[in-house]
Protein backbone atom coordinates (compact mmCIF):
# COMPACT_ATOMS: atom_id res chain seq x y z
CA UNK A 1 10.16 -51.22 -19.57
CA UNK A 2 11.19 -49.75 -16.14
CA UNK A 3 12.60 -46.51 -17.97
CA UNK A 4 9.64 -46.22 -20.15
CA UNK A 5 7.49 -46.10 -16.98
CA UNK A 6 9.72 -44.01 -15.12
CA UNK A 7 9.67 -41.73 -18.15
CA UNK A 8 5.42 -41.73 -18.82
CA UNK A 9 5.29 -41.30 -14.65
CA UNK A 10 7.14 -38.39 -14.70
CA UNK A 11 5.45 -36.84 -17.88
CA UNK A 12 2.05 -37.82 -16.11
CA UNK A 13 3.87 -36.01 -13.25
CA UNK A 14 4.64 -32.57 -14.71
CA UNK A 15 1.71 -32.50 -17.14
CA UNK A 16 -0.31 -32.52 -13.58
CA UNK A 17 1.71 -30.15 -11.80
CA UNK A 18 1.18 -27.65 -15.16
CA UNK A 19 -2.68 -28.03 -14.78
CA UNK A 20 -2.99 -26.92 -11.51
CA UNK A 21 -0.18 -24.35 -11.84
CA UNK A 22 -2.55 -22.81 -14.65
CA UNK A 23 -5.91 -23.55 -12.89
CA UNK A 24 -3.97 -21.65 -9.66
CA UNK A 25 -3.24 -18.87 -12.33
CA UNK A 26 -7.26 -18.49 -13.66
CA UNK A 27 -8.95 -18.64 -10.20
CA UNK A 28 -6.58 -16.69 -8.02
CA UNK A 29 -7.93 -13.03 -8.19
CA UNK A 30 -6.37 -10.39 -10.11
CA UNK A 31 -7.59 -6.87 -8.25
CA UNK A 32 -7.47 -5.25 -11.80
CA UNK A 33 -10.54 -3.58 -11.76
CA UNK A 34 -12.64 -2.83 -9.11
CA UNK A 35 -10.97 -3.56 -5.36
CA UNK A 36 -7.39 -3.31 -7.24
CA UNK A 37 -5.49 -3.22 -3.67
CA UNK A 38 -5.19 -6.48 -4.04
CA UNK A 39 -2.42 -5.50 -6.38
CA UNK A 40 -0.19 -2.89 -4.62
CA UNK A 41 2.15 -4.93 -3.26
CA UNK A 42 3.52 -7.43 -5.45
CA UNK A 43 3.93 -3.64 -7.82
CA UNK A 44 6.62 -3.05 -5.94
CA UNK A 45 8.52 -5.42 -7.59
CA UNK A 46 8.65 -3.85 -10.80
CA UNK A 47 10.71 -0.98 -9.89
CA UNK A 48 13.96 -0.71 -11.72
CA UNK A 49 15.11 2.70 -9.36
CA UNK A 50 15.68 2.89 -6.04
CA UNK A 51 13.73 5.46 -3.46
CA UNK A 52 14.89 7.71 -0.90
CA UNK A 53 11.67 7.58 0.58
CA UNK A 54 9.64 4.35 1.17
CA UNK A 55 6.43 4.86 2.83
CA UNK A 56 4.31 2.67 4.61
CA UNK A 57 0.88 1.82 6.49
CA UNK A 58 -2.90 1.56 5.40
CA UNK A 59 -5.29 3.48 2.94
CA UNK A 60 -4.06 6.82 4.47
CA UNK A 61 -0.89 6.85 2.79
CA UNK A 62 -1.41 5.58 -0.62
CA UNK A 63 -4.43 7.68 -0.77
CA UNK A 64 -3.11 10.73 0.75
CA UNK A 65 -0.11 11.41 -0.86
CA UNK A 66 1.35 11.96 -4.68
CA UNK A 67 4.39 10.06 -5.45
CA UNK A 68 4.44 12.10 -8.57
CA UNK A 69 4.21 15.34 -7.25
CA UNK A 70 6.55 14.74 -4.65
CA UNK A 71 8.75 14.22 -7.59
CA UNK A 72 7.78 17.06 -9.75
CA UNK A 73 8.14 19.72 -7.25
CA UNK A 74 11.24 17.97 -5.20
CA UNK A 75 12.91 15.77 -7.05
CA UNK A 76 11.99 12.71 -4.60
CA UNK A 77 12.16 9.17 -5.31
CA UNK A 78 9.73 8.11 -3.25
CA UNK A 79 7.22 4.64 -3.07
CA UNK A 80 4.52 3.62 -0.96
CA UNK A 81 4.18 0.05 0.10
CA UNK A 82 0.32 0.62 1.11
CA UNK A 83 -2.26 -1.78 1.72
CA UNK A 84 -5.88 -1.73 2.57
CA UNK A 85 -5.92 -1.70 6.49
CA UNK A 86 -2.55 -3.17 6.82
CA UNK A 87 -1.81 -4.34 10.04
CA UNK A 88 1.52 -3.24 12.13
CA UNK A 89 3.07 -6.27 12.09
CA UNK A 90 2.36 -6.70 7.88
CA UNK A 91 3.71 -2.82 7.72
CA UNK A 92 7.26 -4.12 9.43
CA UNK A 93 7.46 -7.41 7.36
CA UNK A 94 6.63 -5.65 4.24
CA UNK A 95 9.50 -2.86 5.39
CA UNK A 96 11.99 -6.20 6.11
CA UNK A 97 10.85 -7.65 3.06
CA UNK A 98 12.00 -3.90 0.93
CA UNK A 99 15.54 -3.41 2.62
CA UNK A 100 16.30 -6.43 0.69
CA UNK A 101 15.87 -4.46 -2.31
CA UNK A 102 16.83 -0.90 -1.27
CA UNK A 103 17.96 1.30 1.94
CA UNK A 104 16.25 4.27 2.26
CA UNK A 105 17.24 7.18 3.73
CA UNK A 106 13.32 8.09 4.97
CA UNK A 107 10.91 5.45 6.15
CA UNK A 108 7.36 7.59 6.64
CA UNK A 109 4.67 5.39 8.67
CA UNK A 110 1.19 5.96 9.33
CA UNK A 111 0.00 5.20 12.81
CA UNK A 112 -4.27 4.65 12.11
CA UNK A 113 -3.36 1.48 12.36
CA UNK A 114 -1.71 0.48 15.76
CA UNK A 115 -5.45 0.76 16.92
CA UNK A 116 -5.82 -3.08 15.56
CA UNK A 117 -3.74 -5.39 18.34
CA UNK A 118 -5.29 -8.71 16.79
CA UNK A 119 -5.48 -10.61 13.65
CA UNK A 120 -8.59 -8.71 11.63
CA UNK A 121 -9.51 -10.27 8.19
CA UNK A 122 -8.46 -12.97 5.93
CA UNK A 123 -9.48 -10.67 2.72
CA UNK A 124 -7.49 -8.07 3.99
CA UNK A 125 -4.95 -10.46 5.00
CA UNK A 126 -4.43 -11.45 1.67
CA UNK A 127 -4.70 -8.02 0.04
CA UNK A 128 -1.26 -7.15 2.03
CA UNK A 129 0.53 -10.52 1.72
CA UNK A 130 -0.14 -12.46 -1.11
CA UNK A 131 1.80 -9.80 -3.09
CA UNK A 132 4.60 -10.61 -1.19
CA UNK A 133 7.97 -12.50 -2.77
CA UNK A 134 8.53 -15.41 -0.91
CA UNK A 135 11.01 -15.22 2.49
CA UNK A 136 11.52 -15.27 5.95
CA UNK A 137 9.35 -11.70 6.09
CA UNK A 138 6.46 -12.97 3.98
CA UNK A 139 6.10 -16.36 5.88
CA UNK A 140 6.99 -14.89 9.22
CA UNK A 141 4.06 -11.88 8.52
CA UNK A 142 1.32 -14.66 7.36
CA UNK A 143 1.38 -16.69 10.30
CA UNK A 144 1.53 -12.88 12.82
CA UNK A 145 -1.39 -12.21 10.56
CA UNK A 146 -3.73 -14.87 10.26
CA UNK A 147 -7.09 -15.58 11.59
CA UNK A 148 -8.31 -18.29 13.69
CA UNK A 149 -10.09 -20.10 10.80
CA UNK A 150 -7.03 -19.88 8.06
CA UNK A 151 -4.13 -22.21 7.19
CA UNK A 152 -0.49 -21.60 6.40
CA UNK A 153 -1.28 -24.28 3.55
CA UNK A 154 -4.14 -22.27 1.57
CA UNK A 155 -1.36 -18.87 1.06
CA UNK A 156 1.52 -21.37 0.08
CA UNK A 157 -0.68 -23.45 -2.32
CA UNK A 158 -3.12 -20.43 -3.05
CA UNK A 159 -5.90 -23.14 -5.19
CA UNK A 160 -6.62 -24.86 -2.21
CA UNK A 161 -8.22 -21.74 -1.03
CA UNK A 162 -10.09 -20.67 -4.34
CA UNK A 163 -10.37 -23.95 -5.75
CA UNK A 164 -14.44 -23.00 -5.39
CA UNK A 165 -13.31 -19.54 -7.31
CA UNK A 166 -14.98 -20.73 -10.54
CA UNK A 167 -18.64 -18.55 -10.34
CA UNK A 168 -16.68 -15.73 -9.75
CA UNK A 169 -14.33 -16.09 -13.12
CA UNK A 170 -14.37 -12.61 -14.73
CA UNK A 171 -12.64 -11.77 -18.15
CA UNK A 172 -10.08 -10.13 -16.38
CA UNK A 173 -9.05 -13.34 -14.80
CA UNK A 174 -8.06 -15.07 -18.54
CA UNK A 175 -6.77 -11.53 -19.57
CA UNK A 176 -4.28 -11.19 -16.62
CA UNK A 177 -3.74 -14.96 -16.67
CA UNK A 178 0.25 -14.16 -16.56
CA UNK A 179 0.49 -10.54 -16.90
CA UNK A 180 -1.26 -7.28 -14.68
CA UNK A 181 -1.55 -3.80 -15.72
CA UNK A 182 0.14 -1.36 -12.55
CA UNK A 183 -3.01 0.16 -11.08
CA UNK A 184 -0.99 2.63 -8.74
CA UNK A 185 1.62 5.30 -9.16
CA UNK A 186 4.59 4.08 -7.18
CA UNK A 187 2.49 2.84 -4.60
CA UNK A 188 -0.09 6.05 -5.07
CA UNK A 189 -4.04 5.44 -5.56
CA UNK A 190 -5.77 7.81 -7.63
CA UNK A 191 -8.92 9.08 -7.54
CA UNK A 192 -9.93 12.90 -8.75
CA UNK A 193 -13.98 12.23 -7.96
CA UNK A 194 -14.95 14.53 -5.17
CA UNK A 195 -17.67 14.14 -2.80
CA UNK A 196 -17.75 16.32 0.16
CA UNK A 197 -17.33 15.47 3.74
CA UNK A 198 -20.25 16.96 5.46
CA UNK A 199 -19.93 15.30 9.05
CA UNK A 200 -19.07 12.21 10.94
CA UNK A 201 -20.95 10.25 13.39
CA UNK A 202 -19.91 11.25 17.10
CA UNK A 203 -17.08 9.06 18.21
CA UNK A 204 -17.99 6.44 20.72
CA UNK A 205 -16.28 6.08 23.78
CA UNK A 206 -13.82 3.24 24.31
CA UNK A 207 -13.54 1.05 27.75
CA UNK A 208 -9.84 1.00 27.04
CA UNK A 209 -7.96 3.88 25.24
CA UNK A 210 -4.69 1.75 25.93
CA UNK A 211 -2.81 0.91 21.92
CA UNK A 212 -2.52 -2.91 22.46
CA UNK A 213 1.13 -4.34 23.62
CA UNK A 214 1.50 -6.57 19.95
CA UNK A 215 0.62 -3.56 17.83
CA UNK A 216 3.45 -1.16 20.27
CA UNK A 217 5.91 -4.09 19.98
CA UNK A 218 5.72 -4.25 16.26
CA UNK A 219 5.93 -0.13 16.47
CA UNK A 220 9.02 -0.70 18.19
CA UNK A 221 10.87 -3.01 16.02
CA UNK A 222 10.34 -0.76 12.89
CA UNK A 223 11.96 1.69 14.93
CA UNK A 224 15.17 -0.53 16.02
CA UNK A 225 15.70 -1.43 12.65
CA UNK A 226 15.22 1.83 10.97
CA UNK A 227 18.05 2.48 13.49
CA UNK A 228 20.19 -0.56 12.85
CA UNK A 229 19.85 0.31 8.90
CA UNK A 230 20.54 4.17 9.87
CA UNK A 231 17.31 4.94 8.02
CA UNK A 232 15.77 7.80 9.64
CA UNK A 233 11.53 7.12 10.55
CA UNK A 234 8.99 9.85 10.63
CA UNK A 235 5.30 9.03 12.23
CA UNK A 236 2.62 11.40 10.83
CA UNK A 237 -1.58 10.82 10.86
CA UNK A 238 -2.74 11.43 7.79
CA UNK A 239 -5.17 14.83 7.62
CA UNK A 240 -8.39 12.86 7.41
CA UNK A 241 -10.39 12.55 10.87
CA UNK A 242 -12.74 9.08 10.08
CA UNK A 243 -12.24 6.30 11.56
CA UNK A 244 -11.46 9.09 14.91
CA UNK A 245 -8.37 9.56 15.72
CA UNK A 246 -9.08 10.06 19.39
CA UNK A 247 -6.61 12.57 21.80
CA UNK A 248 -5.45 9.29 23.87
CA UNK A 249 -4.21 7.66 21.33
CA UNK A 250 -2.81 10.71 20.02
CA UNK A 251 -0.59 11.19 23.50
CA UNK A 252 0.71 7.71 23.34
CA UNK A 253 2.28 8.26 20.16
CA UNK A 254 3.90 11.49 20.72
CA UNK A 255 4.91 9.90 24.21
CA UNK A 256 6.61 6.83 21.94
CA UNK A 257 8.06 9.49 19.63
CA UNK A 258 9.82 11.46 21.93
CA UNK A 259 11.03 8.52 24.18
CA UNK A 260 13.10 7.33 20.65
CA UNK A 261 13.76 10.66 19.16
CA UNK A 262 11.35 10.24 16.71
CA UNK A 263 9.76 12.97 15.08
CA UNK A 264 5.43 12.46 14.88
CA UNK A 265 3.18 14.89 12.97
CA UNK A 266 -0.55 14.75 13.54
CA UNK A 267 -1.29 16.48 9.91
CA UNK A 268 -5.52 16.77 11.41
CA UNK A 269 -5.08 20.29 12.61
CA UNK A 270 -2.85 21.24 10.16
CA UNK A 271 -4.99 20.76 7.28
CA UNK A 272 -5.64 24.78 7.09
CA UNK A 273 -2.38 25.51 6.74
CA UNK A 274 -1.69 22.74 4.07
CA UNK A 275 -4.50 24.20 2.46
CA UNK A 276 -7.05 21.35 2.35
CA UNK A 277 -10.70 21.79 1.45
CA UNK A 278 -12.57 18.87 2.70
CA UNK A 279 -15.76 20.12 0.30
CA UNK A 280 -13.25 19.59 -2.88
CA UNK A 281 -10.40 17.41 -1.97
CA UNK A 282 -12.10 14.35 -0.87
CA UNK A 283 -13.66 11.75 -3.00
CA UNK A 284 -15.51 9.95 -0.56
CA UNK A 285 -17.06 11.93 1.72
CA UNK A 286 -13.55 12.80 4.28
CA UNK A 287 -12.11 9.43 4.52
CA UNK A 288 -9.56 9.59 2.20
CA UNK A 289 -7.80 12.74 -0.24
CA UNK A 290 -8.74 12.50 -3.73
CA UNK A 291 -5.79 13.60 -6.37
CA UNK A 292 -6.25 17.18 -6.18
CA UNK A 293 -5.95 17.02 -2.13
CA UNK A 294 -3.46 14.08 -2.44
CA UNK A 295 -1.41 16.96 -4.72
CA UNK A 296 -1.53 19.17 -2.02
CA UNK A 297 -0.72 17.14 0.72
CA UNK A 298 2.67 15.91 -1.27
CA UNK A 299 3.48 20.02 -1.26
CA UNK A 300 2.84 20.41 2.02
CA UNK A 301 5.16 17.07 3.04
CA UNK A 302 7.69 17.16 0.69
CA UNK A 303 8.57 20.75 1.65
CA UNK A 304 9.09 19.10 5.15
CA UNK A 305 11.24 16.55 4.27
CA UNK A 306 13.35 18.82 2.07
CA UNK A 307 14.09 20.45 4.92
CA UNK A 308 14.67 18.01 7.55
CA UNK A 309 16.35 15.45 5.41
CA UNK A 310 19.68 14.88 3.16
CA UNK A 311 17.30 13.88 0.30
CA UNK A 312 18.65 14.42 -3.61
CA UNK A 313 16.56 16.44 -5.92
CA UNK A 314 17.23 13.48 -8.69
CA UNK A 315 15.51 15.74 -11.58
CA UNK A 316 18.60 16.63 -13.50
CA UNK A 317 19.93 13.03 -13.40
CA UNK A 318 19.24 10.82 -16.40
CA UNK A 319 18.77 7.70 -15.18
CA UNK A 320 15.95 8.64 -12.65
CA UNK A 321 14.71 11.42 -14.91
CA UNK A 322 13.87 9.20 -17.54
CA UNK A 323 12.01 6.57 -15.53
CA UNK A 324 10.18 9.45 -13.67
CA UNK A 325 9.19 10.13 -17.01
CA UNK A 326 7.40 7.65 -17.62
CA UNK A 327 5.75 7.48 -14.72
CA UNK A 328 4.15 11.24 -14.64
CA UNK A 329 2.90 10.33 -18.34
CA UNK A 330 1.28 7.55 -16.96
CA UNK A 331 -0.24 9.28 -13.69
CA UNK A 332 -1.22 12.43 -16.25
CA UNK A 333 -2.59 9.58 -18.74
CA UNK A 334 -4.54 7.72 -15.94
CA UNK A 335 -5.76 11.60 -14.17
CA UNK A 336 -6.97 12.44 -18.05
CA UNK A 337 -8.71 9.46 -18.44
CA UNK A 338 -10.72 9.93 -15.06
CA UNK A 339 -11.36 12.87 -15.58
CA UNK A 340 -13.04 11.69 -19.31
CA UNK A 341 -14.89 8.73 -17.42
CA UNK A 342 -16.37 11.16 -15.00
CA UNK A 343 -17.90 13.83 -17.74
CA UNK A 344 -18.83 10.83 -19.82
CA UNK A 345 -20.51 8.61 -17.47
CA UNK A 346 -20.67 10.77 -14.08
CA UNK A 347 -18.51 8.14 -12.63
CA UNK A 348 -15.17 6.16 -12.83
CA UNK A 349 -15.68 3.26 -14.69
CA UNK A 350 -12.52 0.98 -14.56
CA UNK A 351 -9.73 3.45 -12.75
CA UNK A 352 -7.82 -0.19 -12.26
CA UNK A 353 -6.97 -1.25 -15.99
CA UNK A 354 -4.64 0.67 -17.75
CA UNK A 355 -2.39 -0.77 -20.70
CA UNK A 356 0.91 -0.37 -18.90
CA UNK A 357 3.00 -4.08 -18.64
């Protein structure tokens, strides 16, 4: 009788722990369609080549710059491990959390955000870590990252923070139970809409231009370990000017960059010479490149990094060529198909699902 019990208890046991597995499955969200930068992350995952550049920071790198042009015109393996305003400290976990994988021989980061010193947003919070694998770097970034009203508990059991998920249940959610489609190109968002920047508001002054001590220190230890790895780091700004990128901040960096031999490229007043046309190569307005100035902007910065860098034009090898492949059909597939949406409908209607497992 004991064993039978034992035997039902532990049945009773997993057949629970199944259900809410599942029901953790249905009402976490999927980012497929829609805000898919939920998604970015955990894509990085599903590379089966290595990169020689690995690029990190916020919305102005993987909307600013090609992956697959990069590789067309250069022959560089390159990935972005982007996430919507990703904070400094989840940019140098998520770079821990990649030289487990790989060592790359360029680590490009974007400095927008080392204007955030604090803890911002638990939706953004979990756009940039619940992709994450599980380790040290992913439990070590959720706890530099969280806000004062979340709980360690609710990103390692995910349902007892979307438990109340169940008005919001799209199809999506049963269709990508187990499964997503990639919504990026090696870390690369696409968009070829355009809508013209015709102005910003004035910036407004600040009481304190000083970039806080946390978001420095985090600046700092991507820099020491770049070093320890013998990766070399590059600092650009992206070429778009909103939110301001204002001159003090602008000094501080170069004055970090030159204090550890770093090169830093503000890419604002180049964007003449890259040949950028804010009234075509923007999608929304001048906050971020769509794919035609995203194209450009790859040129420009490849070109650069060609020339500054030991990097391997990997075009005539089969192993990358093949699975670079693949991935320009896809990005010239998923361009097409935008393209179709927007003379069909005069908008994109789902640029986040795309039959690719």
């Amino acid at each position: 009788m004991k064993r039978s019990a034992l035997i039902s208890g532990a049945a009773v046991a997993l057949a629970t722990i199944a259900c809410l597995y599942l029901l953790q499955r249905l009402l976490v969200p999927k980012y497929q369609t829609g805000i898919v930068e939920g998604s970015m992350v955990e894509e990085y995952y599903r590379e089966t080549t290595d990169h020689e550049v690995l690029c990190i920071g916020d919305c102005e790198v993987y909307e600013n710059f090609s992956t697959v042009t990069l590789w067309e015109e250069y022959g560089i393996t390159s990935y972005i491990r982007g996430s919507a305003q990703q904070l400094a400290w989840q940019s140098y976990y998520l770079l821990e959390d990649a030289l487990r994988y790989e060592t790359p021989k360029v680590v490009v980061y974007n400095v927008l955000a080392l204007k955030y010193n604090e803890p911002q947003s638990e939706a953004y919070n979990r756009m940039s870590l619940d992709g994450m694998r599980w380790s040290s770097s992913k439990v070590k970034g959720i706890l530099a990252s969280m806000t004062e009203e979340e709980h360690f508990i609710e990103y390692v059991f995910p349902l007892l923070r979307y438990h109340s998920r169940w008005d919001g249940l799209a199809s999506d959610d049963v269709e990508h139970l187990f499964t997503k489609d990639l919504v990026t190109h090696s870390g690369y968002y696409m968009r070829v809409d355009t809508k013209a920047q015709t102005g910003f508001p004035p910036p407004a002054p600040l009481a304190d231009y000083a970039l806080g001590e946390n978001a420095m220190s985090y600046l700092q230890k991507m820099t020491d370990l770049c070093r320890e790895k013998g990766i070399d780091l590059v600092l650009i700004k992206a070429p778009t000017e909103y939110p301001h990128w204002y001159g003090q901040w602008d000094e501080q960096i170069a004055s970090f960059a030159e204090e550890n031999s770093l090169p830093y490229i503000n890419y604002i007043p180049l964007r003449e010479e890259i040949g950028l046309d804010m009234r075509v190569d923007t999608y929304d307005g001048g906050l971020h490149l769509n794919t035609r100035g995203a194209e450009k902007m790859a040129r420009y910065f490849g070109a650069y990094l060609k020339e500054n860098y030991d990097l391997t034009d990997y075009r005539n090898e089969e192993g990358y060529a093949s699975v670079w492949a693949e991935k320009t059909a896809f990005y010239n597939q998923m361009k097409q198909r935008q393209y179709d949406e927007l003379e069909q409908y005069g908008r994109l209607v789902s640029f986040g699902s795309n039959a690719i497992q």
